[in-house]
PDB file of N, CA and C in Angstrom:
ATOM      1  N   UNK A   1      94.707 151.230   2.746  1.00  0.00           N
ATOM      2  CA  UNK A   1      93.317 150.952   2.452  1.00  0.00           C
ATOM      3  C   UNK A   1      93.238 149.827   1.425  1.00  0.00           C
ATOM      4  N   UNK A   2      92.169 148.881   1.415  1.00  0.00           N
ATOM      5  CA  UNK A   2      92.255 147.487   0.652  1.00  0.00           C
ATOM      6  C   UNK A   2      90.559 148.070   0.272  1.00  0.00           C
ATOM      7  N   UNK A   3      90.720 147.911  -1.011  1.00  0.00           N
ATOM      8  CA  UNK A   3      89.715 147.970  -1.951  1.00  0.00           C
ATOM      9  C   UNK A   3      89.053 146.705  -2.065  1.00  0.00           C
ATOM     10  N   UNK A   4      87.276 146.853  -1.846  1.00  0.00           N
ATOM     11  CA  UNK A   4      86.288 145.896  -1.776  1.00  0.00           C
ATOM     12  C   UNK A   4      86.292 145.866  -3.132  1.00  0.00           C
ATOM     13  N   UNK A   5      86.694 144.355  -3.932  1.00  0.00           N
ATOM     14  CA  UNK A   5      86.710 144.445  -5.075  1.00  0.00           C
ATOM     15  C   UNK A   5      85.542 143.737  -5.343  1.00  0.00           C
ATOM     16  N   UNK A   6      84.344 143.291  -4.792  1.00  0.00           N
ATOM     17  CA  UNK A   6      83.072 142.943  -4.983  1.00  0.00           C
ATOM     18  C   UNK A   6      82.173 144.189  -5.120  1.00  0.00           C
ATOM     19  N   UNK A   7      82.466 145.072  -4.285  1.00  0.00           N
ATOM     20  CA  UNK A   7      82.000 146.112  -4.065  1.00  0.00           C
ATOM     21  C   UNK A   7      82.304 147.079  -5.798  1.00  0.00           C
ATOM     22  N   UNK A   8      83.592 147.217  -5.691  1.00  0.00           N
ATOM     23  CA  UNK A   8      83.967 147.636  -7.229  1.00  0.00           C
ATOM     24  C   UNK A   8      82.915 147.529  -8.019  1.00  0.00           C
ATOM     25  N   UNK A   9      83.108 146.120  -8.743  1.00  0.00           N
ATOM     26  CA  UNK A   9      82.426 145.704  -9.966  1.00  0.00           C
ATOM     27  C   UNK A   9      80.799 145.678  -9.659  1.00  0.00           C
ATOM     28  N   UNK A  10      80.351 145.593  -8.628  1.00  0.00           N
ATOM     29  CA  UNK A  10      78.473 145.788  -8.077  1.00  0.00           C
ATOM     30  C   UNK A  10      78.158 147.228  -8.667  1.00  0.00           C
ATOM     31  N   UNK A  11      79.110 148.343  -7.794  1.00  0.00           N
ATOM     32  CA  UNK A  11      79.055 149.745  -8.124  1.00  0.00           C
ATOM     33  C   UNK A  11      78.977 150.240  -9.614  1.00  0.00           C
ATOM     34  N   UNK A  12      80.318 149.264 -10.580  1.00  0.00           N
ATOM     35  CA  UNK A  12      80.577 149.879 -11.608  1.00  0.00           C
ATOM     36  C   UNK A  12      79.606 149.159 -12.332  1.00  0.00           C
ATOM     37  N   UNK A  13      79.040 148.273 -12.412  1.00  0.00           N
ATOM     38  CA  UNK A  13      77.973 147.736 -12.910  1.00  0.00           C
ATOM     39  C   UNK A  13      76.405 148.446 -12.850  1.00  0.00           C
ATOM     40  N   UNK A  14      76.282 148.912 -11.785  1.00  0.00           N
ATOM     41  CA  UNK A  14      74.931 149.602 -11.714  1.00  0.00           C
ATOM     42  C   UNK A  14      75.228 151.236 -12.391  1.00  0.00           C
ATOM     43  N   UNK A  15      76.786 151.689 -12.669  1.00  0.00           N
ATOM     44  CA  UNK A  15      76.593 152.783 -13.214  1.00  0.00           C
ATOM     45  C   UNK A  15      76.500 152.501 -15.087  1.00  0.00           C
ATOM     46  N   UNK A  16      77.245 151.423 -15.529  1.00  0.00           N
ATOM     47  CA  UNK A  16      76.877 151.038 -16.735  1.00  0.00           C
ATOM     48  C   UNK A  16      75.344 151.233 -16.760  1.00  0.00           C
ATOM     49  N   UNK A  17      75.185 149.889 -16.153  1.00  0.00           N
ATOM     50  CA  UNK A  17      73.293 149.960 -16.259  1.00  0.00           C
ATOM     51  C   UNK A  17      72.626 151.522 -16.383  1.00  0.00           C
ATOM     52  N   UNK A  18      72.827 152.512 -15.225  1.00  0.00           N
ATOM     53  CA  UNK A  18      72.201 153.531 -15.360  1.00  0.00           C
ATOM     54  C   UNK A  18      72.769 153.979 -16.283  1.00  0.00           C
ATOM     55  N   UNK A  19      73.689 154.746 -17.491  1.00  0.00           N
ATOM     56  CA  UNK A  19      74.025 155.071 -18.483  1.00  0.00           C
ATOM     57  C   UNK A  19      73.898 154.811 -19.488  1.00  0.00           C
ATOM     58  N   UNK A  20      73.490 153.314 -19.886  1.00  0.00           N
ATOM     59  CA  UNK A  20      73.138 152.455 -21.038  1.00  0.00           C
ATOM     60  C   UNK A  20      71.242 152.530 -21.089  1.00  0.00           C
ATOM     61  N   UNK A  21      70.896 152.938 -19.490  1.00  0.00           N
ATOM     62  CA  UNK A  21      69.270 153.094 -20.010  1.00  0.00           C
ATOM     63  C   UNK A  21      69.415 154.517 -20.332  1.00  0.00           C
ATOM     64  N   UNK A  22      69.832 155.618 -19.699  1.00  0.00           N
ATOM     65  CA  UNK A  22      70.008 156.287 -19.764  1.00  0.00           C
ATOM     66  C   UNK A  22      69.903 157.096 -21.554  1.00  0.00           C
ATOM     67  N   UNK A  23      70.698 156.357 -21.823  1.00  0.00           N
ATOM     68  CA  UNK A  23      70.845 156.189 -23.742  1.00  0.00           C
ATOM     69  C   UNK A  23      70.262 155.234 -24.272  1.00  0.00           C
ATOM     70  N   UNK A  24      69.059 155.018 -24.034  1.00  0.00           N
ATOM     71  CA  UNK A  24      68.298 154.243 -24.251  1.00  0.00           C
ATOM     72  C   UNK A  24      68.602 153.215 -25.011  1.00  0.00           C
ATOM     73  N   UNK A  25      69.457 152.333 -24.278  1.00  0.00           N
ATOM     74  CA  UNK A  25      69.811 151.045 -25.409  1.00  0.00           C
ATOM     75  C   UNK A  25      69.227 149.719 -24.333  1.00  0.00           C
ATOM     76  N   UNK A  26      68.980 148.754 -25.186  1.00  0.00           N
ATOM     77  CA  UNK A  26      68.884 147.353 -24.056  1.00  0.00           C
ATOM     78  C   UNK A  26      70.096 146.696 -23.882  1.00  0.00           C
ATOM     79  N   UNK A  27      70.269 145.918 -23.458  1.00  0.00           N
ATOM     80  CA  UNK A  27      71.606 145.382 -23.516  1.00  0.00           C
ATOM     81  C   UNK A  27      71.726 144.105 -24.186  1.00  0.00           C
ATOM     82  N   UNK A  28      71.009 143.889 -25.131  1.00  0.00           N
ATOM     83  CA  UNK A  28      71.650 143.408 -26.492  1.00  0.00           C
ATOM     84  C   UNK A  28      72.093 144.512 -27.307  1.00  0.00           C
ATOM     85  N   UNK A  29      71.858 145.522 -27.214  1.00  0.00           N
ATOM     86  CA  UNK A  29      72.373 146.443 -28.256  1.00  0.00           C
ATOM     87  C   UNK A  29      73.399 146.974 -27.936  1.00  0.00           C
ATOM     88  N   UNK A  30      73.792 147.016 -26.461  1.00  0.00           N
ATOM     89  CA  UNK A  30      74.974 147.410 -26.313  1.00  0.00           C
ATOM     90  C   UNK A  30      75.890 146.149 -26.180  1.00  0.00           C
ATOM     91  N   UNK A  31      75.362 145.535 -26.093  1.00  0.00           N
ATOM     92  CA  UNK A  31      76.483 143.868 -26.192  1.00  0.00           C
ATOM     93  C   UNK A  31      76.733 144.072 -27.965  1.00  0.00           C
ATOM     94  N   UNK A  32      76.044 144.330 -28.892  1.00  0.00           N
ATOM     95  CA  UNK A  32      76.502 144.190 -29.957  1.00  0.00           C
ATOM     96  C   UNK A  32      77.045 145.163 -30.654  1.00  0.00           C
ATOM     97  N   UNK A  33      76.903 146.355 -29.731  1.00  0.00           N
ATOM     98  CA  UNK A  33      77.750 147.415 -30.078  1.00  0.00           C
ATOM     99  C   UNK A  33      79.307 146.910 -29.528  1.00  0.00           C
ATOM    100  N   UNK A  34      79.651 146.583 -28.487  1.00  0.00           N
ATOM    101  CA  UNK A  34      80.780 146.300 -28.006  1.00  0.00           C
ATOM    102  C   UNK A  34      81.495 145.113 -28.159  1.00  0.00           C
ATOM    103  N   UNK A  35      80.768 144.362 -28.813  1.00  0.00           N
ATOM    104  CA  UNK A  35      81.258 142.973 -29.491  1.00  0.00           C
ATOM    105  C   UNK A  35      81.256 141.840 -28.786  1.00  0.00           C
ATOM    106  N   UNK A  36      79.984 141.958 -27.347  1.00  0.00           N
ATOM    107  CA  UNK A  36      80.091 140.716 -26.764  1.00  0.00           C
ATOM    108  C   UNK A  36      78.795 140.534 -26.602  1.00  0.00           C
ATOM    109  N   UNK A  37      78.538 139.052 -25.640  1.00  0.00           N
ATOM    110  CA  UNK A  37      77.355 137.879 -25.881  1.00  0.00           C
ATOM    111  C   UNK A  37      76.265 139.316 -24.673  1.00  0.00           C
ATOM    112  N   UNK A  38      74.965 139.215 -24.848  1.00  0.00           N
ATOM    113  CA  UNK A  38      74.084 140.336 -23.993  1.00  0.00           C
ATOM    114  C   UNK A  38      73.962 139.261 -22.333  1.00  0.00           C
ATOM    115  N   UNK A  39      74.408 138.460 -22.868  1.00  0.00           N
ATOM    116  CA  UNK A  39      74.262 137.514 -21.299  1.00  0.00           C
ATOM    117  C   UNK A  39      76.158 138.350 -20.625  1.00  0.00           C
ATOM    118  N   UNK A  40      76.910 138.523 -20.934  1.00  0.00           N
ATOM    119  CA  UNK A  40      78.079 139.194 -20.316  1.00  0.00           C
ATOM    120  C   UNK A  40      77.827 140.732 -20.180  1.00  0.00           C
ATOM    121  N   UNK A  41      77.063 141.641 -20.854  1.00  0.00           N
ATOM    122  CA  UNK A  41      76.415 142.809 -20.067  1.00  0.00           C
ATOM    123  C   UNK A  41      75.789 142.580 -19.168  1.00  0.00           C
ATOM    124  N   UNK A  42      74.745 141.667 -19.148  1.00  0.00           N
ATOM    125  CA  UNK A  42      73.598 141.348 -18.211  1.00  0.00           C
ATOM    126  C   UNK A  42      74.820 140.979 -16.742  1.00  0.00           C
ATOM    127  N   UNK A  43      75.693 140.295 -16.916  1.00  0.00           N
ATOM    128  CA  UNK A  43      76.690 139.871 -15.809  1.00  0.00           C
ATOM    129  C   UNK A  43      77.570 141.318 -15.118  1.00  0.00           C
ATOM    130  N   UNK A  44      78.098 141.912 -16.397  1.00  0.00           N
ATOM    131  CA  UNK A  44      78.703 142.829 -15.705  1.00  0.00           C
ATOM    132  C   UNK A  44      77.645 144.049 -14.958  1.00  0.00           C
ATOM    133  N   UNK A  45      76.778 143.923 -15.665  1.00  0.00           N
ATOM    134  CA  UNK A  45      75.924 145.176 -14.617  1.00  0.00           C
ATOM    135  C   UNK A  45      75.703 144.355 -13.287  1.00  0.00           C
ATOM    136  N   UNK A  46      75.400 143.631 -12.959  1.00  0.00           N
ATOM    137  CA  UNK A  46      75.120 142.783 -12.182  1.00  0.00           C
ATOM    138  C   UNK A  46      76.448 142.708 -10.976  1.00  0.00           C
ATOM    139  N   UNK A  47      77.643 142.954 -11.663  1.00  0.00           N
ATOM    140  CA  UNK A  47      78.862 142.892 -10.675  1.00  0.00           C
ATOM    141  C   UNK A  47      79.114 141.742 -10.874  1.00  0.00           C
ATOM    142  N   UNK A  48      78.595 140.791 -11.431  1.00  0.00           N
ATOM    143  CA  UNK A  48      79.152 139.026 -11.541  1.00  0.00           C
ATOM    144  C   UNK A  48      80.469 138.337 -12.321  1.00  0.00           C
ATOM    145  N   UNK A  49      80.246 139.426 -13.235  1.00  0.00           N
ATOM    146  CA  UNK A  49      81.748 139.395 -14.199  1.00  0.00           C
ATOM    147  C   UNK A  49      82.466 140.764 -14.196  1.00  0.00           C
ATOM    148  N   UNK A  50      83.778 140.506 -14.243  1.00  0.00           N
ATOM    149  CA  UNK A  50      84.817 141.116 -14.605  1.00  0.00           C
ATOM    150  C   UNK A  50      84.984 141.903 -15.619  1.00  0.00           C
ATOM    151  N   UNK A  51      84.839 143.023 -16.220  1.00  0.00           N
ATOM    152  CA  UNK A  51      84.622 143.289 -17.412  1.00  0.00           C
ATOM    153  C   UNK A  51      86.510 143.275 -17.622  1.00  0.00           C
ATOM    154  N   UNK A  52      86.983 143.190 -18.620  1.00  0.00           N
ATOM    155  CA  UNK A  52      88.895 143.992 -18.882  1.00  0.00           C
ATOM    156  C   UNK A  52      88.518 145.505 -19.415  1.00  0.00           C
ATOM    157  N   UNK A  53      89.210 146.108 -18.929  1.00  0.00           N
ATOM    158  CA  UNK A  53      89.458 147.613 -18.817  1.00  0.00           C
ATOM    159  C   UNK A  53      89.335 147.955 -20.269  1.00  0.00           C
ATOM    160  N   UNK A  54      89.871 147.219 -21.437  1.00  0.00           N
ATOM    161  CA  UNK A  54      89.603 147.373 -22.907  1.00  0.00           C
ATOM    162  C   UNK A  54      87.889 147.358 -23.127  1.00  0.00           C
ATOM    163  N   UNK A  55      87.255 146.364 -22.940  1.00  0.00           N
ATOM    164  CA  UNK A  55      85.471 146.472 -22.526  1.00  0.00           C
ATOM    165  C   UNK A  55      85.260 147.578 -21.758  1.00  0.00           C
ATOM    166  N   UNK A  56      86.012 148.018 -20.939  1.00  0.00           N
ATOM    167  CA  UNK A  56      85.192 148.984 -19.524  1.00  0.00           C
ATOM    168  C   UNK A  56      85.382 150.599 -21.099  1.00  0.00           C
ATOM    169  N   UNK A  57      86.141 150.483 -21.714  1.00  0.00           N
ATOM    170  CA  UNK A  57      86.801 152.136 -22.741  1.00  0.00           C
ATOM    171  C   UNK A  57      85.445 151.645 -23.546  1.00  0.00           C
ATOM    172  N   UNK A  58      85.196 150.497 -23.953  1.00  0.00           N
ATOM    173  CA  UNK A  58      84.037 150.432 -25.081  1.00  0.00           C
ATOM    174  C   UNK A  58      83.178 150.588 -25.295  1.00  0.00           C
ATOM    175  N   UNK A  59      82.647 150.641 -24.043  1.00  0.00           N
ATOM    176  CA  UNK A  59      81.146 150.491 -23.510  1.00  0.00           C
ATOM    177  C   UNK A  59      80.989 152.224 -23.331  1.00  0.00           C
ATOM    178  N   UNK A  60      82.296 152.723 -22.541  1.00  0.00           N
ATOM    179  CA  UNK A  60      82.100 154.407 -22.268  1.00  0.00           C
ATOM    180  C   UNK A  60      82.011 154.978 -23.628  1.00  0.00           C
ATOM    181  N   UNK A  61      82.732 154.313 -24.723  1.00  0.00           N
ATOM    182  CA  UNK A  61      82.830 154.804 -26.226  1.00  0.00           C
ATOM    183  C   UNK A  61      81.170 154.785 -26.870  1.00  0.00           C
ATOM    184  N   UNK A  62      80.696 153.492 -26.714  1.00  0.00           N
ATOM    185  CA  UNK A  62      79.273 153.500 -26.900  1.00  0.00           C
ATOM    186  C   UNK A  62      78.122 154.308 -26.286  1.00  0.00           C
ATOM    187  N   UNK A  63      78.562 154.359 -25.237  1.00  0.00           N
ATOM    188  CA  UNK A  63      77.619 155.129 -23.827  1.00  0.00           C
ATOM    189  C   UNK A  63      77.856 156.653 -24.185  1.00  0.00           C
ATOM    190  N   UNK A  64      79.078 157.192 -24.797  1.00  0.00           N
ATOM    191  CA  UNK A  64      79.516 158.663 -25.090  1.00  0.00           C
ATOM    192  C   UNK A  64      79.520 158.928 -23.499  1.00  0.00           C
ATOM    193  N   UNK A  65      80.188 158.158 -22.840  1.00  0.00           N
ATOM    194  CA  UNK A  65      80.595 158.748 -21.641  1.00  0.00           C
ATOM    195  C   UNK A  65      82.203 158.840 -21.275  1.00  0.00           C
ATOM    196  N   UNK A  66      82.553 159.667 -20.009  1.00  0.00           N
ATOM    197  CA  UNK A  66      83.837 159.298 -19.858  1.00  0.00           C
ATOM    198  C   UNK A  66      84.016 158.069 -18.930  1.00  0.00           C
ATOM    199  N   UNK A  67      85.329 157.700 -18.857  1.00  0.00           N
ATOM    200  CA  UNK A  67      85.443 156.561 -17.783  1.00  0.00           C
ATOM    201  C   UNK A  67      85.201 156.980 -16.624  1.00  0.00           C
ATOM    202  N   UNK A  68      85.585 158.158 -15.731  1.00  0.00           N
ATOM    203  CA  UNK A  68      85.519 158.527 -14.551  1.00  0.00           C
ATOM    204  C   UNK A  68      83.643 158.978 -14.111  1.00  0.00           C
ATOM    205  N   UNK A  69      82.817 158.757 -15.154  1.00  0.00           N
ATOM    206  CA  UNK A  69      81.515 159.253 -14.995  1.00  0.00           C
ATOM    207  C   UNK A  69      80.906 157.181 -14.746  1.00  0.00           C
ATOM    208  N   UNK A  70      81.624 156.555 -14.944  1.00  0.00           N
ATOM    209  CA  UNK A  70      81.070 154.911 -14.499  1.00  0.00           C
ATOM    210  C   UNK A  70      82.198 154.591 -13.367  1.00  0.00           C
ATOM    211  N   UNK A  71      83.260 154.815 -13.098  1.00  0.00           N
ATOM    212  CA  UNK A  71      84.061 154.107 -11.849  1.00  0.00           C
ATOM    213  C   UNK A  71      83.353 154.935 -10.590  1.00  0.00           C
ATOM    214  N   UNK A  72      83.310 154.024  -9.935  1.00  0.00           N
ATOM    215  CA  UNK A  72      83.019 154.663  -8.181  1.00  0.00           C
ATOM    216  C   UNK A  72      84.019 155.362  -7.702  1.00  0.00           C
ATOM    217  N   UNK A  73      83.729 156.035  -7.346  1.00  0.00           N
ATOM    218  CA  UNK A  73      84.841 156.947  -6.071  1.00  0.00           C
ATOM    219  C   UNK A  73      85.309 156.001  -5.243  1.00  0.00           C
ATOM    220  N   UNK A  74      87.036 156.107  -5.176  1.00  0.00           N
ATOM    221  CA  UNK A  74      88.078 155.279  -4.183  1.00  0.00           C
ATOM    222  C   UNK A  74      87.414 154.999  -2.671  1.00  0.00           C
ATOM    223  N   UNK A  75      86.649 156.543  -2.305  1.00  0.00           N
ATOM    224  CA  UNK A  75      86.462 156.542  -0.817  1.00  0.00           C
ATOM    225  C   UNK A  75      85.282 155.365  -0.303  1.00  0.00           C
ATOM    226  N   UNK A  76      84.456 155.043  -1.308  1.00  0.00           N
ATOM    227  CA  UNK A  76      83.063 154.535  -1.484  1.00  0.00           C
ATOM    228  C   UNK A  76      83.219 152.656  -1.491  1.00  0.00           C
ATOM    229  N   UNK A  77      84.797 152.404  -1.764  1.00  0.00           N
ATOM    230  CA  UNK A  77      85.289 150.780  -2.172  1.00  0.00           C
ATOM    231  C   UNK A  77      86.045 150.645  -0.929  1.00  0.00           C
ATOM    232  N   UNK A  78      86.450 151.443   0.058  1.00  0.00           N
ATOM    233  CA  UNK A  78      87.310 150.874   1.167  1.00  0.00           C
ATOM    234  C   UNK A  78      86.833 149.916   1.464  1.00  0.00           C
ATOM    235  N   UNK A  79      87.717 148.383   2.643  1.00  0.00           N
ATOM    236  CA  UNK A  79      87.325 147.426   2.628  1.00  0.00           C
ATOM    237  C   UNK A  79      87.215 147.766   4.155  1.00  0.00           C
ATOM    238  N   UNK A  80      86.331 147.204   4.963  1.00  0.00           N
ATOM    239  CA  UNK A  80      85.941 147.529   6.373  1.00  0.00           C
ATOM    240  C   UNK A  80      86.254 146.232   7.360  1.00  0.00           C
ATOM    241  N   UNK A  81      86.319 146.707   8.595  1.00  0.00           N
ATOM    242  CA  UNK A  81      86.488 145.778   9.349  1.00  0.00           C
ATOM    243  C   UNK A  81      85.268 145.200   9.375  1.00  0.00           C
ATOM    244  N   UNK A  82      85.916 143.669  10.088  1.00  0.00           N
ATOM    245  CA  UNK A  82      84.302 142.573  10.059  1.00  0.00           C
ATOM    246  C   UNK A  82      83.100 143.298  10.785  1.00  0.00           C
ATOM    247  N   UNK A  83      81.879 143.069   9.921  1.00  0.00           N
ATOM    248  CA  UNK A  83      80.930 143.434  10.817  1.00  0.00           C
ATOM    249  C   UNK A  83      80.447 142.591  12.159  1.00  0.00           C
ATOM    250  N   UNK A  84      79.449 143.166  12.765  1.00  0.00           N
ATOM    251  CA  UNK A  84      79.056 141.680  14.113  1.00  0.00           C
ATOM    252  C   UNK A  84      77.748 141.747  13.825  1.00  0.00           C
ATOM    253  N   UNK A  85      77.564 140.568  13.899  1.00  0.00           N
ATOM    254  CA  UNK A  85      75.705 139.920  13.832  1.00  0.00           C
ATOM    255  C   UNK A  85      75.420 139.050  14.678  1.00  0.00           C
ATOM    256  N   UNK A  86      73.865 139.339  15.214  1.00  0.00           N
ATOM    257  CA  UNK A  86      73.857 138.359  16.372  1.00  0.00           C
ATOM    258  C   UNK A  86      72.903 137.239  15.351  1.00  0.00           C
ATOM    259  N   UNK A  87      73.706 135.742  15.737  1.00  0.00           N
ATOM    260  CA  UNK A  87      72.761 134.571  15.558  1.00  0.00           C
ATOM    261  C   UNK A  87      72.653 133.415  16.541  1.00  0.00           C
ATOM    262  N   UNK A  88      71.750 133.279  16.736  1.00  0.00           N
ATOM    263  CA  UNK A  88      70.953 132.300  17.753  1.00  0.00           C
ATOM    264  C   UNK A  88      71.573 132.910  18.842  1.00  0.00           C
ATOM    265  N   UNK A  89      71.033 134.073  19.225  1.00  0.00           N
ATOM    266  CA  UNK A  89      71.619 134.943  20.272  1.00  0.00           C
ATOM    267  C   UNK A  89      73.142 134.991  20.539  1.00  0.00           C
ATOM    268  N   UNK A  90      74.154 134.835  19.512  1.00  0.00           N
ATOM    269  CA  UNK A  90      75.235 134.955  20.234  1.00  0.00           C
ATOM    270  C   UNK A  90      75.744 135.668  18.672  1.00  0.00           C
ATOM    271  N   UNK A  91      77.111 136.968  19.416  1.00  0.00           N
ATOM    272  CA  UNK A  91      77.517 137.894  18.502  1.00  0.00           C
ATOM    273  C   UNK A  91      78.218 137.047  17.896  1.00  0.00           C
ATOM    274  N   UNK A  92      78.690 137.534  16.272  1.00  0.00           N
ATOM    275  CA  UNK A  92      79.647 136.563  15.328  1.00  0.00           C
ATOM    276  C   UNK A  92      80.004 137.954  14.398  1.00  0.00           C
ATOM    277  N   UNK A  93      81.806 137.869  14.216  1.00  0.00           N
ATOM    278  CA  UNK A  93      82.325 138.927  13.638  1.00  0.00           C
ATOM    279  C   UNK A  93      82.348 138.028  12.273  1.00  0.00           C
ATOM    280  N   UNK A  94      81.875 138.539  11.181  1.00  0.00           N
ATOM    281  CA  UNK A  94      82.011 137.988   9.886  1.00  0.00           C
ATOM    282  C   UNK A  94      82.391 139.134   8.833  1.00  0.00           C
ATOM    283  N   UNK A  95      83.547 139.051   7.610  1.00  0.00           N
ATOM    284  CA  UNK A  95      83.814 139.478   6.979  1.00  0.00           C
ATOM    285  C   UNK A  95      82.453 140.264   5.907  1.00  0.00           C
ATOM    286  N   UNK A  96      83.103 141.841   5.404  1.00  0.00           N
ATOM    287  CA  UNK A  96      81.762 142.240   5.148  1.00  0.00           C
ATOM    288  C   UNK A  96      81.243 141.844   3.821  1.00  0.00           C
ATOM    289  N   UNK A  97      81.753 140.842   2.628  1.00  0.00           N
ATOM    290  CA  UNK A  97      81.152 140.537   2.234  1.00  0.00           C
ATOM    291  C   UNK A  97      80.123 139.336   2.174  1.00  0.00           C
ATOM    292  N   UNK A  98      80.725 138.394   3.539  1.00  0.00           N
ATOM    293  CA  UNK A  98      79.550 137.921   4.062  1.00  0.00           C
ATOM    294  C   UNK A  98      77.782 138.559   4.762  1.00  0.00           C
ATOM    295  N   UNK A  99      78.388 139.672   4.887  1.00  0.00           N
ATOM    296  CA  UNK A  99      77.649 140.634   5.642  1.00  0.00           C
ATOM    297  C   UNK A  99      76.732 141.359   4.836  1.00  0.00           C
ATOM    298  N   UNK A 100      76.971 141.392   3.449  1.00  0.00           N
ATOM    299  CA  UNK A 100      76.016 141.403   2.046  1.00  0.00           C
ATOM    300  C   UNK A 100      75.525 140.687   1.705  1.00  0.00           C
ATOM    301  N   UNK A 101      75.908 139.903   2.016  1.00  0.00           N
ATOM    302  CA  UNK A 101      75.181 138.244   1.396  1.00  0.00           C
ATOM    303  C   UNK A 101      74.181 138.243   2.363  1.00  0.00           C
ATOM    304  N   UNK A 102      74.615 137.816   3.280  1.00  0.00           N
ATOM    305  CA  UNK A 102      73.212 138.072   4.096  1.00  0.00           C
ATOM    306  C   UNK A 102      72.464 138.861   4.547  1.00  0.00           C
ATOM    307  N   UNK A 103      72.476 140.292   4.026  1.00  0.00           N
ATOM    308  CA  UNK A 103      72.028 141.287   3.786  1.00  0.00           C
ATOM    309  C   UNK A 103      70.582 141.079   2.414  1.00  0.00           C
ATOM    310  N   UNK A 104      71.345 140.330   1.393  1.00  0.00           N
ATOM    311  CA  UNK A 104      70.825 140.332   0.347  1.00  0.00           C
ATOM    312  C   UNK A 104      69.606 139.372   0.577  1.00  0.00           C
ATOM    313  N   UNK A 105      70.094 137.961   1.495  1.00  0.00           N
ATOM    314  CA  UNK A 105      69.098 137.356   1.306  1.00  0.00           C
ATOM    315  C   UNK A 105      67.917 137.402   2.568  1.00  0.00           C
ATOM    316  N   UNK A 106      68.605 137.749   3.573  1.00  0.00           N
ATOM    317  CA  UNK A 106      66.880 138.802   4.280  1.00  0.00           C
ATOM    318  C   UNK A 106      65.898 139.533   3.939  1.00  0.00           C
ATOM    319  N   UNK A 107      67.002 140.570   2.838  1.00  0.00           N
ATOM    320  CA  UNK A 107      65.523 141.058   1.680  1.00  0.00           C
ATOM    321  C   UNK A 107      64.824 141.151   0.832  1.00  0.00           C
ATOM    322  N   UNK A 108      65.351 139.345   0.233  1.00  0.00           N
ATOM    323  CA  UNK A 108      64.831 139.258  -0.626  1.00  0.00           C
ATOM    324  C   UNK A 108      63.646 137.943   0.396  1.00  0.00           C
ATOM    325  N   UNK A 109      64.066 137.489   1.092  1.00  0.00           N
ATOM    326  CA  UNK A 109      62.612 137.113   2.191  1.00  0.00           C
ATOM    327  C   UNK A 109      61.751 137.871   2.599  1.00  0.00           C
ATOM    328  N   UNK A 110      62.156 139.022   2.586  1.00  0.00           N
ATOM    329  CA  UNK A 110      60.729 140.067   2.854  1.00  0.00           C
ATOM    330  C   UNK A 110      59.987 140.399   2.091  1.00  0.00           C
TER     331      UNK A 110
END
């Protein structure tokens, strides 16, 4: 099994987010609890940045959470075969994080 590592950091990012509102902080306050810029929280919830595993303990230290209450479940990151989409009437197998992307931007046209 090959781990969607876009998928990863999207997941582990929206569980920061929910835990940090959760404890009602904004994320300047938890950027300055953890010793970084609130534009690199704003990224990692987001899935855009990388947090290092030393940040990922800091944030759970701040949050009073454990680590295993923000990582996604293994089963939830498998990496999938290409999906198929039809364009200009004809099928096209595209990798699935292409298949988010254009996921993302259909609904954000609606």
């Amino acid at each position: 099994m090959k781990t969607n590592e876009a998928l990863l950091y999207k997941k582990l990012g929206q569980q920061i987010r929910q835990k940090r509102e959760a404890a009602n902080l904004t994320q300047a306050q938890l950027a300055e609890r953890v010793g970084v810029l609130r534009t690199s929280v704003t990224n990692i919830e987001a899935g855009r940045q990388k947090a290092p595993l030393h940040l990922i303990y800091e944030i759970c230290a701040v949050l009073q959470v454990g680590i295993k209450d923000i990582l996604p479940p293994l089963n939830e990151l498998a990496e999938t075969q290409n999906s198929t989409i039809e364009i200009g009437g004809r099928l096209k197998n595209i990798p699935p994080r292409s298949a988010e992307l254009i996921d993302e931007l259909l609904n954000k046209a609606i």
